[in-house]
Protein backbone atom coordinates (compact mmCIF):
# COMPACT_ATOMS: atom_id res chain seq x y z
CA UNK A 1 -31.45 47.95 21.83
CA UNK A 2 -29.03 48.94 19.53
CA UNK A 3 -26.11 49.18 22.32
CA UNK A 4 -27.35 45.51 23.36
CA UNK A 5 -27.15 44.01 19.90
CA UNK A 6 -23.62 46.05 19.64
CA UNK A 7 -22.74 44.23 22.87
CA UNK A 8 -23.38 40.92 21.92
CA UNK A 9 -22.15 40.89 18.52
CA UNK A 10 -18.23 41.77 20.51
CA UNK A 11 -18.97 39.40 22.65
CA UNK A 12 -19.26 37.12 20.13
CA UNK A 13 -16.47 38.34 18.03
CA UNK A 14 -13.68 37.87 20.79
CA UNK A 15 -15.14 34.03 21.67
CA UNK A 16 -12.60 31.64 20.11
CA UNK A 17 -13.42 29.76 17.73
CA UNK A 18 -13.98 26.20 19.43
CA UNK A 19 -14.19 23.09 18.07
CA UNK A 20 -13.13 24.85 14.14
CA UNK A 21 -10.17 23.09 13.07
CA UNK A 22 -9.24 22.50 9.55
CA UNK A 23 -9.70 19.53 8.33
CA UNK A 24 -6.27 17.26 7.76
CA UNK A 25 -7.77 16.91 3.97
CA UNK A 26 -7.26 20.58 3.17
CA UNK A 27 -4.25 19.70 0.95
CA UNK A 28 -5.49 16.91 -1.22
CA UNK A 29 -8.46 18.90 -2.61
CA UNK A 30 -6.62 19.21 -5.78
CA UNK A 31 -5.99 15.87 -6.34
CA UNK A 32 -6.44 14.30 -9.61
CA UNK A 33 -8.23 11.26 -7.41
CA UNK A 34 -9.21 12.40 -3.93
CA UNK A 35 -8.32 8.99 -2.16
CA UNK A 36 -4.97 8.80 -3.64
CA UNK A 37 -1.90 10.38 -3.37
CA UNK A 38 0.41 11.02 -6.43
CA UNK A 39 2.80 8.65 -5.10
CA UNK A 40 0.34 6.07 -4.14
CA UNK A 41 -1.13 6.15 -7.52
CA UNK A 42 2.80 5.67 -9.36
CA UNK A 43 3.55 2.74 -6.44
CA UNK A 44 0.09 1.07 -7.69
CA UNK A 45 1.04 1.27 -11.51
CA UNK A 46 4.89 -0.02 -11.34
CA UNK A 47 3.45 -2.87 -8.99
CA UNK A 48 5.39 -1.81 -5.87
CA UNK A 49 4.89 -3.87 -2.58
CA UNK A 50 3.46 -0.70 -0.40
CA UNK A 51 3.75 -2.92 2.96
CA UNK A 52 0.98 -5.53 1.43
CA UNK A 53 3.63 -8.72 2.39
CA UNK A 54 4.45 -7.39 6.03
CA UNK A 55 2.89 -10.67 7.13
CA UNK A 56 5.19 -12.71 4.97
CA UNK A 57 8.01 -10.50 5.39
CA UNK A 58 8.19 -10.15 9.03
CA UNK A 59 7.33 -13.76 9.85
CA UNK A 60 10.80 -15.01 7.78
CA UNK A 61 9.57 -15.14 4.29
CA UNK A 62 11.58 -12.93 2.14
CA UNK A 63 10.23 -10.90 -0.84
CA UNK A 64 12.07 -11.56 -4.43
CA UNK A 65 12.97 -7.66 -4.76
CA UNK A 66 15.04 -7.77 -1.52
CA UNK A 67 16.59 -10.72 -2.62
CA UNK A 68 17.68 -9.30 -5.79
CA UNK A 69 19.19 -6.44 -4.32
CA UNK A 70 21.01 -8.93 -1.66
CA UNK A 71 21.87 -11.53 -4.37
CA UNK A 72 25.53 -11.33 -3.66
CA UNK A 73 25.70 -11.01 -0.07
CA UNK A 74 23.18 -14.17 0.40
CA UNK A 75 25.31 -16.12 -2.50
CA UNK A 76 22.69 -16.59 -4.76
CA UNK A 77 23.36 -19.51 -7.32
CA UNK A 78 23.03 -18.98 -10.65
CA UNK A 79 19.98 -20.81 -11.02
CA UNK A 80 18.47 -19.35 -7.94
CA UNK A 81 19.10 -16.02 -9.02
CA UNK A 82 17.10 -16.88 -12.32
CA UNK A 83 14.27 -18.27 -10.45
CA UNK A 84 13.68 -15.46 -8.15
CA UNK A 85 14.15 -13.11 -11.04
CA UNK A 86 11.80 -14.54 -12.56
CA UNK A 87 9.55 -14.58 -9.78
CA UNK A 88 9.96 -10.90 -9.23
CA UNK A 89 9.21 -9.87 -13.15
CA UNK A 90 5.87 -11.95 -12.97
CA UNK A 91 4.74 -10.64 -9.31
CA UNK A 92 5.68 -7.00 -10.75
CA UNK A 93 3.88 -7.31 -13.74
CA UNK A 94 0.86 -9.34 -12.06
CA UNK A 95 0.33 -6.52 -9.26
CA UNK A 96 1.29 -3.91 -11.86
CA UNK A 97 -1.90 -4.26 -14.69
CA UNK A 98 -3.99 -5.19 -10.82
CA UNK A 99 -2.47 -1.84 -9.80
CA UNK A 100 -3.67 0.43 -12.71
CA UNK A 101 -7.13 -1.53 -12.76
CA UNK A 102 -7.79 -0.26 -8.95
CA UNK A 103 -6.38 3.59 -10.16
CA UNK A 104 -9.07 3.28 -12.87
CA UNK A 105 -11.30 2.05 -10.40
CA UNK A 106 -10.41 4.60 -7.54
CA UNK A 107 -11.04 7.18 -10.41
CA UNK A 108 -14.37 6.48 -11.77
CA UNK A 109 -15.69 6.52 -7.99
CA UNK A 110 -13.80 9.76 -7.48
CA UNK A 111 -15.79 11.15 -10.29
CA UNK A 112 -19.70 9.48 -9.48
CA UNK A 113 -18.67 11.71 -6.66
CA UNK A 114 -17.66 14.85 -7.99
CA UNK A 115 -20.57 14.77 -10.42
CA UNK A 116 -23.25 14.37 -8.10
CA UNK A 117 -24.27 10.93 -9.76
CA UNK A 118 -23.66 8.10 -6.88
CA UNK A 119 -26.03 6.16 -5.43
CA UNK A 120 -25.94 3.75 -2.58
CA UNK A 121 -25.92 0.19 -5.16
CA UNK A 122 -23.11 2.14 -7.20
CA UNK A 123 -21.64 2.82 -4.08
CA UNK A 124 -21.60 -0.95 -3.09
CA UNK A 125 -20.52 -2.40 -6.37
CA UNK A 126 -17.80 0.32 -6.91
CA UNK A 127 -16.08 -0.79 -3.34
CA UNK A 128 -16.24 -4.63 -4.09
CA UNK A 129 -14.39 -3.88 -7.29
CA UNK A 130 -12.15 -2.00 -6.00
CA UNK A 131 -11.99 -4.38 -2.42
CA UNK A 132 -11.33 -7.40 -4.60
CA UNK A 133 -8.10 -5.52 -6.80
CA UNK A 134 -6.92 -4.67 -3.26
CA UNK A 135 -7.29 -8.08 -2.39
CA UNK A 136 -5.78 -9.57 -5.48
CA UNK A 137 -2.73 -6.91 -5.84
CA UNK A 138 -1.96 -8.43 -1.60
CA UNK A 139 -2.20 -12.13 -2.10
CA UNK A 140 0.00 -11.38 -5.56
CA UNK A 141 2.98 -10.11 -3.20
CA UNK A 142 2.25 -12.49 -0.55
CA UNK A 143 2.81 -15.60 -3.04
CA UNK A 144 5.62 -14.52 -3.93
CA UNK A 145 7.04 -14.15 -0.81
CA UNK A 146 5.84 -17.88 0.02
CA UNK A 147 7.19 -18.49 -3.62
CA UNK A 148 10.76 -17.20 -2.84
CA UNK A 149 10.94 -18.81 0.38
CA UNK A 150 11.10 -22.50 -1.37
CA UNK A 151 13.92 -21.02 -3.57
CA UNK A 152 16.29 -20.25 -0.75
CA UNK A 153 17.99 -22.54 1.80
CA UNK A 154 17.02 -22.41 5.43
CA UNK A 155 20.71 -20.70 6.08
CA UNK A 156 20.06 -18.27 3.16
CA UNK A 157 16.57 -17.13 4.61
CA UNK A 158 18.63 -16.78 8.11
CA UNK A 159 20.99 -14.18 6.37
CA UNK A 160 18.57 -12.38 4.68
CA UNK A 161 16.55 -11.73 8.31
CA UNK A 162 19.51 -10.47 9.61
CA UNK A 163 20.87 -8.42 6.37
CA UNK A 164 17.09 -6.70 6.62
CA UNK A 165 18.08 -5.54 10.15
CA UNK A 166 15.29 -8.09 11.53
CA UNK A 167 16.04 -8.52 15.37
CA UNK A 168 19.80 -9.32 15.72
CA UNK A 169 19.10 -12.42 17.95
CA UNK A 170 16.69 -13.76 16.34
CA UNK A 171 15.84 -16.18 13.39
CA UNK A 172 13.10 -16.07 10.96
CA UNK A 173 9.80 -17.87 11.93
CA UNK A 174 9.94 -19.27 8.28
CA UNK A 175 8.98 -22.66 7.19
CA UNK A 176 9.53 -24.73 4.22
CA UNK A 177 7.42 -26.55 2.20
């Protein structure tokens, strides 16, 4: 019996381990919030765009950072430089005080968690919270991408599609208001 148990306990032994793989969360156990990476967390609080106005930005309406940083090469005017700075320091500080709200947000769920004291209505009104910042920190960038695109000319919006590297025989599918 002994010699069978012996038997089976190699075989066992020198069966691969199938279907154990570690998990691709193994590294973020340590995070301060579980759902959020360092960076993600810093992006949220200066009130970075984080690919939230892709559908603005890739249908021809430009965001008011990139036009900052191509203000000379798209020949800004002095009063449309103003505007769209302007535009940029109220979108950044709009989806900025949004952005630390859904940190704060992320964080108390990340602890109901860790302490064991979640339920399911906790659950649900912890995700609309935080579903609604999300929401609200998006249509923030995506104004001012519709914002920006009523600053520039039609010629101005053209150079800035093809100073973004946009498809080089293309034009932006932007429209005016």
């Amino acid at each position: 019996m002994i010699r069978g148990l012996f038997s089976v306990a190699i075989a066992v032994l020198a069966v691969p381990a199938i279907g154990f793989a570690a998990s691709p969360y193994v590294t973020e156990q340590s995070r301060g919030i579980k759902a959020l990476s360092d960076q993600e967390m810093a992006d949220y609080a200066a009130g970075k765009g984080m690919g939230f106005a892709k559908a603005a930005e890739l249908n021809g309406y430009p965001g008011p950072a990139h036009v900052l940083d191509l203000a000379d090469e798209l020949m800004l005017s002095p009063q449309q430089r103003e505007k769209t700075a302007t535009l940029f320091h109220r979108m950044q500080t709009r989806a900025s005080a949004l952005g630390a709200r859904l940190v704060d947000e992320e964080r108390k769920l990340d602890e109901r968690f860790a302490s064991k004291a979640i339920s399911r209505d906790v659950l649900a009104k912890a995700l609309r919270s935080i579903a609604s910042l999300q929401s609200e920190i998006r249509e923030t960038h995506l104004r001012a991408h519709l914002e920006q695109a009523e600053i520039l000319s039609e010629a101005q919006a053209t150079k800035y599609w093809h100073l973004r590297g946009y498809a080089e025989n293309s034009s932006p599918s932007h429209h005016k208001h």
